[in-house]
N, C-alpha and C. Protein backbone atom coordinates (compact mmCIF):
# COMPACT_ATOMS: atom_id res chain seq x y z
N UNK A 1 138.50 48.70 27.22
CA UNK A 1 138.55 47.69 28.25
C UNK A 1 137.70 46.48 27.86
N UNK A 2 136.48 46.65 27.41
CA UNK A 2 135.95 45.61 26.72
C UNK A 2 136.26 44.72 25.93
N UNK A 3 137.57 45.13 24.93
CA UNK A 3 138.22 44.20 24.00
C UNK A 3 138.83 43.50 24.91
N UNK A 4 139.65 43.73 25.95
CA UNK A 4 140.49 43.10 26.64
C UNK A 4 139.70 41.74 27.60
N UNK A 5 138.46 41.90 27.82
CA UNK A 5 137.53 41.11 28.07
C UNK A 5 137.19 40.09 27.39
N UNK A 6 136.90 40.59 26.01
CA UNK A 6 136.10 40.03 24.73
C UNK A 6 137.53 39.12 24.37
N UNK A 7 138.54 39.31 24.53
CA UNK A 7 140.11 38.88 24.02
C UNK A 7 140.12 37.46 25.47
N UNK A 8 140.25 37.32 26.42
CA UNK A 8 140.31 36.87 27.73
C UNK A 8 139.05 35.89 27.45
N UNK A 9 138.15 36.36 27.64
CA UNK A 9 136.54 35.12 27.06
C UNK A 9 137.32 34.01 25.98
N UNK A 10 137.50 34.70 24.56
CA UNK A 10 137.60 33.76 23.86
C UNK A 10 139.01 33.10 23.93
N UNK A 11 140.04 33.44 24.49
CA UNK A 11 141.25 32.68 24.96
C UNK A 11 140.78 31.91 26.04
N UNK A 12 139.89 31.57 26.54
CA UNK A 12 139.49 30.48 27.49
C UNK A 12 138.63 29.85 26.77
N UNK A 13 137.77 30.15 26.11
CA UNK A 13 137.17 29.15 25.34
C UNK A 13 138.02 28.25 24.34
N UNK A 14 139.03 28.75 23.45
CA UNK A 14 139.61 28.16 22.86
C UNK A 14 140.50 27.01 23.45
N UNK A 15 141.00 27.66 24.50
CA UNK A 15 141.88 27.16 25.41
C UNK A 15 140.66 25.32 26.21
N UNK A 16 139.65 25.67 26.60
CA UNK A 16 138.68 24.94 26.85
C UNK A 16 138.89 23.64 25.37
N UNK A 17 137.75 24.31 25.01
CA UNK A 17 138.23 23.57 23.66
C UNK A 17 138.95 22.63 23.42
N UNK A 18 140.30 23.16 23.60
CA UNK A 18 141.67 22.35 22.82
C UNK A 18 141.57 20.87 23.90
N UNK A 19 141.48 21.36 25.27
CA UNK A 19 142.02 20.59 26.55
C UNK A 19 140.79 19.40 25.89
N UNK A 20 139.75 20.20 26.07
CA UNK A 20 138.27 18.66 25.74
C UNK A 20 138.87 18.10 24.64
N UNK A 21 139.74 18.83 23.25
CA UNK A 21 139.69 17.75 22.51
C UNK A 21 140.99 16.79 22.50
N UNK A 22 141.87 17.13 23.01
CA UNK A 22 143.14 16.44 23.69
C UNK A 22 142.43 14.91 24.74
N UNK A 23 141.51 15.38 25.49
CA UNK A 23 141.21 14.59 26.00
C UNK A 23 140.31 13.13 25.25
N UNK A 24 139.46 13.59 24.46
CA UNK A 24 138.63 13.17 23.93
C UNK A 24 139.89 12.79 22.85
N UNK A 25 140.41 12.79 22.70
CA UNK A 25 141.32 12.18 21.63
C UNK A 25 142.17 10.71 22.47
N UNK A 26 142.64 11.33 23.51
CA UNK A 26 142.71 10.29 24.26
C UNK A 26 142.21 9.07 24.48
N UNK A 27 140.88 9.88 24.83
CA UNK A 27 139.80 8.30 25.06
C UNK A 27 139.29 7.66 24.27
N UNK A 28 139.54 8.14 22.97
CA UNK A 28 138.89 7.37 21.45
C UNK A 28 140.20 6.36 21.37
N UNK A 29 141.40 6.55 22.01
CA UNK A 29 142.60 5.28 21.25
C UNK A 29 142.46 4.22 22.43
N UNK A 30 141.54 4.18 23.72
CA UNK A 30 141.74 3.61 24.32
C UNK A 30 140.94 2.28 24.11
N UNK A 31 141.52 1.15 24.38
CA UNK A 31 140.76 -0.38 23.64
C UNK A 31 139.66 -0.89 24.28
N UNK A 32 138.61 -0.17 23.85
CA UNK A 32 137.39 -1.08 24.77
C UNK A 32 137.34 -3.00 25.10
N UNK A 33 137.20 -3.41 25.91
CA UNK A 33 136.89 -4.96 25.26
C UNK A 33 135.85 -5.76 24.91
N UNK A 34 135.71 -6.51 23.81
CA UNK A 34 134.64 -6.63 22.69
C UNK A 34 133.53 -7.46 23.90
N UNK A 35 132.20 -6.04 23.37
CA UNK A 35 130.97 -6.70 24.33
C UNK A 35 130.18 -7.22 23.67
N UNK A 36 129.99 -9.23 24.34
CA UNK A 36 129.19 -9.92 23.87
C UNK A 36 127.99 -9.49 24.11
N UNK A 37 127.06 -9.96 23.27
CA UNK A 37 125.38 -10.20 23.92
C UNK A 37 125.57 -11.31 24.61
N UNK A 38 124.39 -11.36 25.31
CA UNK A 38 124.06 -12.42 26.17
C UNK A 38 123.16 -12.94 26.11
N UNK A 39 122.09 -12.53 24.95
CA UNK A 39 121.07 -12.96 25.51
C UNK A 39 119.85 -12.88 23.75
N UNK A 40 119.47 -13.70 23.32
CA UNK A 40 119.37 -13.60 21.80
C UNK A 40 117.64 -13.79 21.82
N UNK A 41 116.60 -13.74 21.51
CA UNK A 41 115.16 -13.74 20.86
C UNK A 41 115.15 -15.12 20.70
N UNK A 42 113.82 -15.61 21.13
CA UNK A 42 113.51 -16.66 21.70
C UNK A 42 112.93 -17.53 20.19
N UNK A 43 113.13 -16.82 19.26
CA UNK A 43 112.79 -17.74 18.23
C UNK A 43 113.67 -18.90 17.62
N UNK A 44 113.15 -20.02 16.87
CA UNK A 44 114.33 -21.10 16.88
C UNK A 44 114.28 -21.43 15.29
N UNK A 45 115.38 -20.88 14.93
CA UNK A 45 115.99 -21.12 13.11
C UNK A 45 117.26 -21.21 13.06
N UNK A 46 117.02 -22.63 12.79
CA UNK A 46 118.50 -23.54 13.31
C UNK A 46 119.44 -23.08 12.21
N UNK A 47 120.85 -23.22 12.32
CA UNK A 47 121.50 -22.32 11.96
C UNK A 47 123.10 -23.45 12.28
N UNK A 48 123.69 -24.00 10.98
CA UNK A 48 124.91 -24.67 11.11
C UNK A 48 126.01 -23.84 10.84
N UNK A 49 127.22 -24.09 11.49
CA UNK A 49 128.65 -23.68 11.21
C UNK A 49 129.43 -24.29 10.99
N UNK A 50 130.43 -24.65 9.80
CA UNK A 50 131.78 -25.37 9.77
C UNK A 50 133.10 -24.60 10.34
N UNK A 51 133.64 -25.41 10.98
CA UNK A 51 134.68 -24.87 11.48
C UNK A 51 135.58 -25.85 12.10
N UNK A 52 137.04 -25.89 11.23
CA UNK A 52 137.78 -26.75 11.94
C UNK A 52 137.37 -28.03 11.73
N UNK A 53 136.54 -28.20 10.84
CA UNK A 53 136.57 -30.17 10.25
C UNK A 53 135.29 -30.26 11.05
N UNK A 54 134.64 -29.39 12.03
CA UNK A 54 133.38 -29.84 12.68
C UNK A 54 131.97 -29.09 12.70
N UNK A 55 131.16 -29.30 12.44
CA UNK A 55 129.77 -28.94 12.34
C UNK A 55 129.32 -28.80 13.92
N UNK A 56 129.34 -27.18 13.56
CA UNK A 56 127.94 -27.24 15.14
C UNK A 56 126.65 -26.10 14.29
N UNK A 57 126.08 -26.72 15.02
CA UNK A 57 124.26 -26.54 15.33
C UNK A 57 123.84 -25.36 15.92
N UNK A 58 123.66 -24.25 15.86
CA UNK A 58 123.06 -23.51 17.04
C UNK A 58 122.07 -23.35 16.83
N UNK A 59 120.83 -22.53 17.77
CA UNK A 59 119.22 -22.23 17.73
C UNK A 59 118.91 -21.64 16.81
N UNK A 60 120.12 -20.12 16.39
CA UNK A 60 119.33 -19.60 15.66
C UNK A 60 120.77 -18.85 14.90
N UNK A 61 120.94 -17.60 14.00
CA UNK A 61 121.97 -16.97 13.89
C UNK A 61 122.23 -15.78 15.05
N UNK A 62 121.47 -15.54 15.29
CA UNK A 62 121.81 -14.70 17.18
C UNK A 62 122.53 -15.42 17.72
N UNK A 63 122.41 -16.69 17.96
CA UNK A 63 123.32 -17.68 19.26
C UNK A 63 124.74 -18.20 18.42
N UNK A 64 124.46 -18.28 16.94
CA UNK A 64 125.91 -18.02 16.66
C UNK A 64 127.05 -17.53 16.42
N UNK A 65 125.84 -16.05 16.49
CA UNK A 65 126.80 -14.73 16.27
C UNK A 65 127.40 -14.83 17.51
N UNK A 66 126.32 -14.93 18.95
CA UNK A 66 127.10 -14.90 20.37
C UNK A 66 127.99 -15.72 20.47
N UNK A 67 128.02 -16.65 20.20
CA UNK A 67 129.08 -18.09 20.33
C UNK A 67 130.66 -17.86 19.82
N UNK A 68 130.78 -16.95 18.55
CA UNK A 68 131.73 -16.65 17.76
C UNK A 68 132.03 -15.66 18.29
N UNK A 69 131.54 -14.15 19.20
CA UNK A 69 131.96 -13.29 19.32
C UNK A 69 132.97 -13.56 20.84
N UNK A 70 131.86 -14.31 21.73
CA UNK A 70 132.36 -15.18 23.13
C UNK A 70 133.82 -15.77 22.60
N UNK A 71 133.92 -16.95 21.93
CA UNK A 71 134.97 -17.54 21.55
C UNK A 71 135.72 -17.09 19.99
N UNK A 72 135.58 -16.02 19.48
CA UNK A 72 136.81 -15.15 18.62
C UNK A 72 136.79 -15.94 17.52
N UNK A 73 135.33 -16.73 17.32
CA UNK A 73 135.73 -17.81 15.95
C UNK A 73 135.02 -16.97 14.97
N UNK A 74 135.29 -17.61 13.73
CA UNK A 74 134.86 -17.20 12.31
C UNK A 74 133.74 -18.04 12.12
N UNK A 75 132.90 -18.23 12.18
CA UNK A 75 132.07 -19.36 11.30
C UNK A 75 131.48 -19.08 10.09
């Protein structure tokens, strides 16, 4: 009777298992949307970008990384 126990346990665990990783498979294809910072270290090392025929300026490379990630540019 014990095997039949010991058999029943691990068919629910497996069974467990599969469902978490079905799920979890799920939620890994789902598209997060890209999270900016907001908010960059108060130090100031100015930092230029070309882009598009125009030069911008930002404070530092933090505020241009934010700037490019905000607006999807390359600099």
């Amino acid at each position: 009777m014990k095997s039949a126990q010991t058999f029943d346990y691990k068919l629910t665990v497996v069974t467990f298992l599969t469902v978490i990783s079905i799920i979890y498979g799920q939620l890994s294809t789902i598209e997060v949307p890209n999270k900016c910072h907001d908010v960059c270290p108060t130090g100031y090392r100015v930092v230029c970008g070309f882009h598009n025929g125009y030069l911008r300026t930002f404070a530092s490379s933090c505020v241009m990384r934010m700037y490019n990630c905000k607006y999807q540019k390359g600099m």
